[in-house]
Protein backbone atom coordinates (compact mmCIF):
# COMPACT_ATOMS: atom_id res chain seq x y z
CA UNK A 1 0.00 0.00 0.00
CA UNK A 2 1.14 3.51 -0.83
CA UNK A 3 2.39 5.73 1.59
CA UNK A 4 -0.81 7.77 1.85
CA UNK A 5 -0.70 10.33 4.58
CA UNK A 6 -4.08 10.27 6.98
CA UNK A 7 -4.84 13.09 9.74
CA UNK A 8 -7.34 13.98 11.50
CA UNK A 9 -8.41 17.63 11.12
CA UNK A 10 -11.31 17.75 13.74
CA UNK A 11 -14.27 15.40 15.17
CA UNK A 12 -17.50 17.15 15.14
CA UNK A 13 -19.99 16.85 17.74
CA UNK A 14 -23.38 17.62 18.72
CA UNK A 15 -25.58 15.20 17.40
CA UNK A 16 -27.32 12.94 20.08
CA UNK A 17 -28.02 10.16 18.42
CA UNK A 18 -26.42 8.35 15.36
CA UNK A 19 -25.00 9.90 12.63
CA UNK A 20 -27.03 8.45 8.96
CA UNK A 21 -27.10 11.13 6.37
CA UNK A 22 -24.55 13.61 4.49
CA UNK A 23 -25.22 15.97 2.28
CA UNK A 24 -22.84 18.56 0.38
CA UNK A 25 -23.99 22.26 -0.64
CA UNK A 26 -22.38 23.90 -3.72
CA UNK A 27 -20.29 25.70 -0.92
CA UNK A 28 -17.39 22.89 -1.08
CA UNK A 29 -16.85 24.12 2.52
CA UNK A 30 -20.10 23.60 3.45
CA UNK A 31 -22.13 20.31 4.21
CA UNK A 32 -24.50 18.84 6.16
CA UNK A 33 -25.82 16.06 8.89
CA UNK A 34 -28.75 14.12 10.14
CA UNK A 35 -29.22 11.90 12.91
CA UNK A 36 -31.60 9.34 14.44
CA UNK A 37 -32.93 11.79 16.55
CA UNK A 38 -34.23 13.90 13.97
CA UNK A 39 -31.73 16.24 14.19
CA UNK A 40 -30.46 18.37 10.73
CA UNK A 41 -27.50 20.21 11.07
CA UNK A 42 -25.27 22.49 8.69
CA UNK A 43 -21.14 22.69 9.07
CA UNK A 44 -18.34 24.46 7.64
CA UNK A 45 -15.04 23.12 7.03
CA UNK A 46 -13.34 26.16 7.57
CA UNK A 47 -14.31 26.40 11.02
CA UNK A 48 -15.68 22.76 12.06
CA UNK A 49 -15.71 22.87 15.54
CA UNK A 50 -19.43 25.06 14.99
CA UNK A 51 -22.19 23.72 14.18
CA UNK A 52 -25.49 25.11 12.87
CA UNK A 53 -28.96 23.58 13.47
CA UNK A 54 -31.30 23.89 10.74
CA UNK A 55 -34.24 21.60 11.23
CA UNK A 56 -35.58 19.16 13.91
CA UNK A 57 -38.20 16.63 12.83
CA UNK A 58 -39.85 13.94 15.05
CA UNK A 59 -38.38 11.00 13.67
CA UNK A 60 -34.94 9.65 12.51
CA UNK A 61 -33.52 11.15 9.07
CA UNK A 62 -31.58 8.41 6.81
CA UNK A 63 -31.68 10.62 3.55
CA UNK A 64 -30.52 14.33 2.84
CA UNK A 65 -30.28 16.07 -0.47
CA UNK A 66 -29.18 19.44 -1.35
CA UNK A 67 -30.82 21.55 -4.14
CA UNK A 68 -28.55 24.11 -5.67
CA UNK A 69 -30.91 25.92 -7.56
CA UNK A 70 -32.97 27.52 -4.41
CA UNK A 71 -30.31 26.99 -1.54
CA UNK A 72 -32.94 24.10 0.11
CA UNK A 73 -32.44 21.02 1.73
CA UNK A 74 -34.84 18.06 1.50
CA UNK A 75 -34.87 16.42 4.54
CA UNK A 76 -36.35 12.33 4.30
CA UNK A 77 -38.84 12.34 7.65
CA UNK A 78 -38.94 8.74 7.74
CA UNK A 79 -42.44 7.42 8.34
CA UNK A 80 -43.59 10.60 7.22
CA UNK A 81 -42.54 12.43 4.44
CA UNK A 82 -40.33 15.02 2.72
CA UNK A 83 -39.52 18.37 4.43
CA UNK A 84 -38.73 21.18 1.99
CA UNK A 85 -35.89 23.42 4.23
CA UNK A 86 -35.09 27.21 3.03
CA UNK A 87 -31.36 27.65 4.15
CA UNK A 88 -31.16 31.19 4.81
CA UNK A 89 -34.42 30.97 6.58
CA UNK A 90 -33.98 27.68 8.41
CA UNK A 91 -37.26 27.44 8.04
CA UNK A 92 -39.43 24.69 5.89
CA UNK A 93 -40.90 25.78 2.47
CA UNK A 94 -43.75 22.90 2.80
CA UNK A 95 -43.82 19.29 3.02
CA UNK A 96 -45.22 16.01 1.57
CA UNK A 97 -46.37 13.48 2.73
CA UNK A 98 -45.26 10.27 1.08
CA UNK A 99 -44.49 7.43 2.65
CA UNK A 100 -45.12 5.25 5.97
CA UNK A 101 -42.33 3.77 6.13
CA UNK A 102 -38.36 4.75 6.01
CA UNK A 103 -36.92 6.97 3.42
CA UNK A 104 -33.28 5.78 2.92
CA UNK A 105 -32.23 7.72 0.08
CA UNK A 106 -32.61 10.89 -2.28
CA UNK A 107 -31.80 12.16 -5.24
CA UNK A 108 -32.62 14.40 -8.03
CA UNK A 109 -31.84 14.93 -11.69
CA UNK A 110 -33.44 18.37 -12.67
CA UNK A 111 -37.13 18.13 -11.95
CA UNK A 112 -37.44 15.16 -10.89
CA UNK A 113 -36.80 14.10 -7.03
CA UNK A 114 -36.30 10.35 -6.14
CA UNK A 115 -37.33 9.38 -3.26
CA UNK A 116 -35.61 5.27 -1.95
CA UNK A 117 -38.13 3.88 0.88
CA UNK A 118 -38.55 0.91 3.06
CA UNK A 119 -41.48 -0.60 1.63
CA UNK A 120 -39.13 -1.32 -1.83
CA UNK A 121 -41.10 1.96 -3.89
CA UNK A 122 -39.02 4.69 -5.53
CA UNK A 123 -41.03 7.54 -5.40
CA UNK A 124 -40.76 9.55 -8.19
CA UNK A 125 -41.75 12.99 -7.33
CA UNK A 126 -42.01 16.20 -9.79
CA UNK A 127 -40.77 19.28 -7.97
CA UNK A 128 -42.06 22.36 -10.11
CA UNK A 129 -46.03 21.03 -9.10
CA UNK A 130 -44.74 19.35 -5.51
CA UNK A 131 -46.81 16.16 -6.64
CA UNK A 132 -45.82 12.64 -7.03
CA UNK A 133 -45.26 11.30 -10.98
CA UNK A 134 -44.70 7.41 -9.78
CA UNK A 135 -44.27 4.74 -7.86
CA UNK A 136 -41.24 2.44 -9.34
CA UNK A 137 -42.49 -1.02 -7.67
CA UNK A 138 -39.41 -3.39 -8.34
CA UNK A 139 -39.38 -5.32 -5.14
CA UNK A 140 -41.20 -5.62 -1.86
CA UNK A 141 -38.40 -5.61 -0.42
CA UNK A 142 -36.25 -2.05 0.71
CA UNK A 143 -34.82 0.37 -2.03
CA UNK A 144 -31.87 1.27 0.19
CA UNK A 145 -29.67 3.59 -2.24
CA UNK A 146 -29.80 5.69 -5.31
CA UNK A 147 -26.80 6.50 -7.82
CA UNK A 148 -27.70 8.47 -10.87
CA UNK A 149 -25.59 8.02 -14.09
CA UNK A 150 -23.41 11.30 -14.64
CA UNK A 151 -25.32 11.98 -17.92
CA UNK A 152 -28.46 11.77 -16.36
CA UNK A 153 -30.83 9.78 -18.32
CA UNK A 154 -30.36 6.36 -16.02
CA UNK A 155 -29.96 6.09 -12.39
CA UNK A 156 -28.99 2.87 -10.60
CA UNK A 157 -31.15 1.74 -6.99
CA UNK A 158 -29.69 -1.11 -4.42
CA UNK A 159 -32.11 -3.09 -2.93
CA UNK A 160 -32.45 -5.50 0.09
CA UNK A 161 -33.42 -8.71 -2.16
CA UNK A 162 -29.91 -8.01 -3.07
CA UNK A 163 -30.41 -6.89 -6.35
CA UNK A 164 -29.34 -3.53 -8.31
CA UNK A 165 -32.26 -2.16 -10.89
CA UNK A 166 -31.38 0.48 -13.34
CA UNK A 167 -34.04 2.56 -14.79
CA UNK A 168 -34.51 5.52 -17.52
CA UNK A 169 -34.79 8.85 -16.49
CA UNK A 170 -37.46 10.01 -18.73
CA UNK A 171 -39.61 6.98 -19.28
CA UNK A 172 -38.88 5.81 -15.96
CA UNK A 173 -38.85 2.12 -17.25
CA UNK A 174 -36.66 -0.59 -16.42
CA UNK A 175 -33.78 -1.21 -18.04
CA UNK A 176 -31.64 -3.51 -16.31
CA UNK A 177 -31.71 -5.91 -13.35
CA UNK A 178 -28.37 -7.13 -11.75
CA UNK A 179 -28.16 -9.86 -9.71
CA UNK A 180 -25.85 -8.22 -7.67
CA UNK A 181 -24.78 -9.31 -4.15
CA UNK A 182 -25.50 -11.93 -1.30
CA UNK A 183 -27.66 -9.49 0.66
CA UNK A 184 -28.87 -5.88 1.32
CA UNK A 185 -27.16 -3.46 -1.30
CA UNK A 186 -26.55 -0.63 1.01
CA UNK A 187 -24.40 1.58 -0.90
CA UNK A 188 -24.20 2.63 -4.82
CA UNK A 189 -22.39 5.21 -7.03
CA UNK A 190 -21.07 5.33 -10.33
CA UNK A 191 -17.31 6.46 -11.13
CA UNK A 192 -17.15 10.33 -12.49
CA UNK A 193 -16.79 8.74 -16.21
CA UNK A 194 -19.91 6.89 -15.96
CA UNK A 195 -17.69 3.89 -17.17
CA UNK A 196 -18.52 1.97 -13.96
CA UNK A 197 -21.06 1.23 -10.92
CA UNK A 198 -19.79 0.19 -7.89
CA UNK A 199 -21.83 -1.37 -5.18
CA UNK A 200 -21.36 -2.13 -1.51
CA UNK A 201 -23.38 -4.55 0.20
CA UNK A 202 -24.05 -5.89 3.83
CA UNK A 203 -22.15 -9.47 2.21
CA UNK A 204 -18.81 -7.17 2.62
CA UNK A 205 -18.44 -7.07 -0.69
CA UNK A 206 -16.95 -4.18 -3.00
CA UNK A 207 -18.33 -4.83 -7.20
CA UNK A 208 -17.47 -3.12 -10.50
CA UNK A 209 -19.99 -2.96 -13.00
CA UNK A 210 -19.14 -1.94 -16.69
CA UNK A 211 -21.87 0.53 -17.67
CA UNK A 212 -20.52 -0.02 -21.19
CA UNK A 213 -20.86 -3.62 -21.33
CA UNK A 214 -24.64 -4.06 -19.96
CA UNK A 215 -23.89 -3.97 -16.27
CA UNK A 216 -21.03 -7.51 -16.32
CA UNK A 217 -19.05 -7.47 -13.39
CA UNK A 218 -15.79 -6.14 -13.68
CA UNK A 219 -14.01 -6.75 -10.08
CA UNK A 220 -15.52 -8.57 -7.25
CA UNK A 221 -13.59 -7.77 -3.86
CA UNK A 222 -13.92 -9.09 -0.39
CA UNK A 223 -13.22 -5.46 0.90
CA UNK A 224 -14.33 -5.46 4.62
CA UNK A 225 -15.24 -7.02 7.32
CA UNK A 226 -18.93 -6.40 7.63
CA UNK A 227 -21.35 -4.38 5.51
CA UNK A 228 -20.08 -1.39 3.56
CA UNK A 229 -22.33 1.12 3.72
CA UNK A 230 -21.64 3.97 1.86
CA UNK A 231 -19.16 4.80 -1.41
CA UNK A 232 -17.59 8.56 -2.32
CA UNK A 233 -15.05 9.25 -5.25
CA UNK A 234 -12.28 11.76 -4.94
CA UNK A 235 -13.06 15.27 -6.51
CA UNK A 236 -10.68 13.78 -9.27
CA UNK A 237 -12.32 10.85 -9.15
CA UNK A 238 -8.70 8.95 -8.85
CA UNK A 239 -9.33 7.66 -5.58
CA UNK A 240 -12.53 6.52 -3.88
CA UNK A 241 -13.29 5.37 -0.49
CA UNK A 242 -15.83 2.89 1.28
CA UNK A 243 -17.22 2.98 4.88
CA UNK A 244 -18.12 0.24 6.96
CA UNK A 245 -19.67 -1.75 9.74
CA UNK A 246 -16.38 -2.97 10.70
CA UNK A 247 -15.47 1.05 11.59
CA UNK A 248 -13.42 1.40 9.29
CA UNK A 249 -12.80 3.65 6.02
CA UNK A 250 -10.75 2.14 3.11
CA UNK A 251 -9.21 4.20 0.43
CA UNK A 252 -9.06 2.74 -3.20
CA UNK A 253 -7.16 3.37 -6.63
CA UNK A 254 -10.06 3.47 -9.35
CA UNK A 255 -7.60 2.84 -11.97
CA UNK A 256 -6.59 -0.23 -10.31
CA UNK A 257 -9.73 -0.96 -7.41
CA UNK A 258 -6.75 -1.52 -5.49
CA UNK A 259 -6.84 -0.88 -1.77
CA UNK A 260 -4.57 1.46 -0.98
CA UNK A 261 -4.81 2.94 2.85
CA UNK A 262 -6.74 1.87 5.68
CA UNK A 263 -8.76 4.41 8.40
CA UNK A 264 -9.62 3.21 11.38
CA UNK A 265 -9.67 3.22 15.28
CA UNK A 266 -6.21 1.63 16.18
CA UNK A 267 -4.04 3.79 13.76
CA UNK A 268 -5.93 7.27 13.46
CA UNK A 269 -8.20 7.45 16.06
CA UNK A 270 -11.18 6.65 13.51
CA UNK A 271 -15.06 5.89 14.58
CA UNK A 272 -15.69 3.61 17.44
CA UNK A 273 -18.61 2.16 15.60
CA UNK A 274 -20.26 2.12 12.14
CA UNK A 275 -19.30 4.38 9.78
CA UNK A 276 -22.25 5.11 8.36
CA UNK A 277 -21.53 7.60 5.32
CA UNK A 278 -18.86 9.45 3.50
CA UNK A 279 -18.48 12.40 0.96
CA UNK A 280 -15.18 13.29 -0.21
CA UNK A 281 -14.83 17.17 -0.07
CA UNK A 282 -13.13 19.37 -2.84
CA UNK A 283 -12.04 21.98 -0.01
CA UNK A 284 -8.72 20.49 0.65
CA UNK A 285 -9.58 17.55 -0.35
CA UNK A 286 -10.97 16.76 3.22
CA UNK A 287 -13.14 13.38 3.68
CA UNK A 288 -15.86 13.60 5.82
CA UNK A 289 -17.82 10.32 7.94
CA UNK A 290 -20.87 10.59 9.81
CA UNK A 291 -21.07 7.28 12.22
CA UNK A 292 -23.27 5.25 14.59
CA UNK A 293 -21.07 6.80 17.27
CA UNK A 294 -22.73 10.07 17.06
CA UNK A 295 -20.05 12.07 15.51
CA UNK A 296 -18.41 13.26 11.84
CA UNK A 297 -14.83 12.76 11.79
CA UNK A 298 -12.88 15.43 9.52
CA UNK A 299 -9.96 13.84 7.74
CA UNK A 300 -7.13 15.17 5.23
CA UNK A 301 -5.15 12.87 2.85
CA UNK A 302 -2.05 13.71 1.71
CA UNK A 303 -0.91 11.69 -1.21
CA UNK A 304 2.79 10.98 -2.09
């Protein structure tokens, strides 16, 4: 492994309960947090130790997305809903109702929101009218994660029955199923390119699908010790890193899916539990990792 340099810059807390969901603003500085105690919080990397608290909902919050365009924050409410959040307000814009059971992912391409949730629909919601277009009904079991292609017109969803569907943007049809993993897909995201998916799943396993050769698998690695849960490329997309179960958070070679440095407890005074999720920061090139231990852990790489 290469001599990749790890530090940690700062361990934020404040959250009472554990850490599920990050979300970036277009503020590369800025990013936020939710917890299971319904908790929705905004941080800067310039000045970490502070944080900001921007909503509190009754129940847990898995999902957070950020919507450049207006400076809001959809907040998943799970057994509930989506919460529309004004930023410079802090104050919510209006909800929806949607769902009663949990929302575990969301993501949007233009006008369309997508909404992951426990009961194995993918809400497909228009924004402009605030109204849902569809229900995607794959499965009956849990739509867990949601990884839209970089050009847009496909996005990829993980699923408990262990299976990855990928469906058009504009139809909304199905267009591919992959027989993916041995259980739960729990994490999902496509390389910068769009040349390849990679999937995590609670079976420890890291894949590589080729996009450009109808989804075959490409690389199959036993890459920790329990589930990985979440997936984030490097702002040059060179590197990417996976968080687990097993606390720790690996950092790969894309060119290679080589593992190349591991995070963790022992060695850098990493999470004490699950790490939960990740999002790899273009202001200096800081990672960021919410986990189960009720903090997000602030790291900078410095690569030889």
């Amino acid at each position: 492994m290469s001599k990749i340099e790890v530090s940690k810059i700062s361990t934020l807390t404040g959250h009472r309960d554990c850490v599920y969901a990050l979300a970036p603003s277009q503020q590369s500085n800025i990013f936020f947090s939710a917890d299971g105690n319904g908790l929705v919080a905004r941080w800067d990397l310039a000045k970490p130790e502070i944080g900001d608290m921007v909503a509190k909902v009754q129940n847990s919050v898995y999902a957070l997305h950020y919507l450049a365009a207006n400076d809001q924050l959809l907040v998943g409410h799970n057994f509930e809903g989506l919460h529309l959040i004004d930023l410079a307000s802090k104050s919510e814009v209006k909800s929806i109702k949607l769902t009663p059971s949990q929302i575990f992912d969301i993501q949007s391409i233009g006008n369309l929101i997508l909404v992951a949730c426990g009961d194995g629909v993918v809400i497909a919601l228009d924004f402009e009218n605030w109204a849902v277009r569809k229900h995607l009904k794959a499965s009956d079991k849990s739509a867990r994660i949601i990884a839209v292609h970089p050009d847009q017109k496909s996005f990829a969803v993980g699923y408990s029955d262990h299976q990855i569907r990928v469906f058009d943007t504009e139809s909304l049809d199905l267009l591919h199923t992959i027989p993916a993993h041995e259980n739960s897909v729990f994490a999902l995201r496509y390389s910068p390119d769009g040349t390849f998916l990679l999937s995590g799943s609670r079976d420890a396993r890291l894949k590589v699908w080729d996009t450009t050769q109808n989804y075959q698998l490409h690389e199959s690695v036993v890459a920790h010790m329990y589930a990985i849960n979440s997936i984030a490329f490097s702002p040059d997309g060179q590197y990417f890193i996976t968080g687990s179960m097993d606390k720790s958070i690996k950092v790969w070679e894309t060119a290679t899916f080589k593992l190349r440095k591991v995070i963790d407890r022992a060695r850098h005074a990493g999470h004490g539990t699950s790490v939960n999720k990740l999002w790899w920061s273009p202001y200096q090139n800081y990672i960021v990792s919410a986990s189960d231990d009720r903090t997000v852990s602030v790291w900078s790489l410095k690569f030889p």
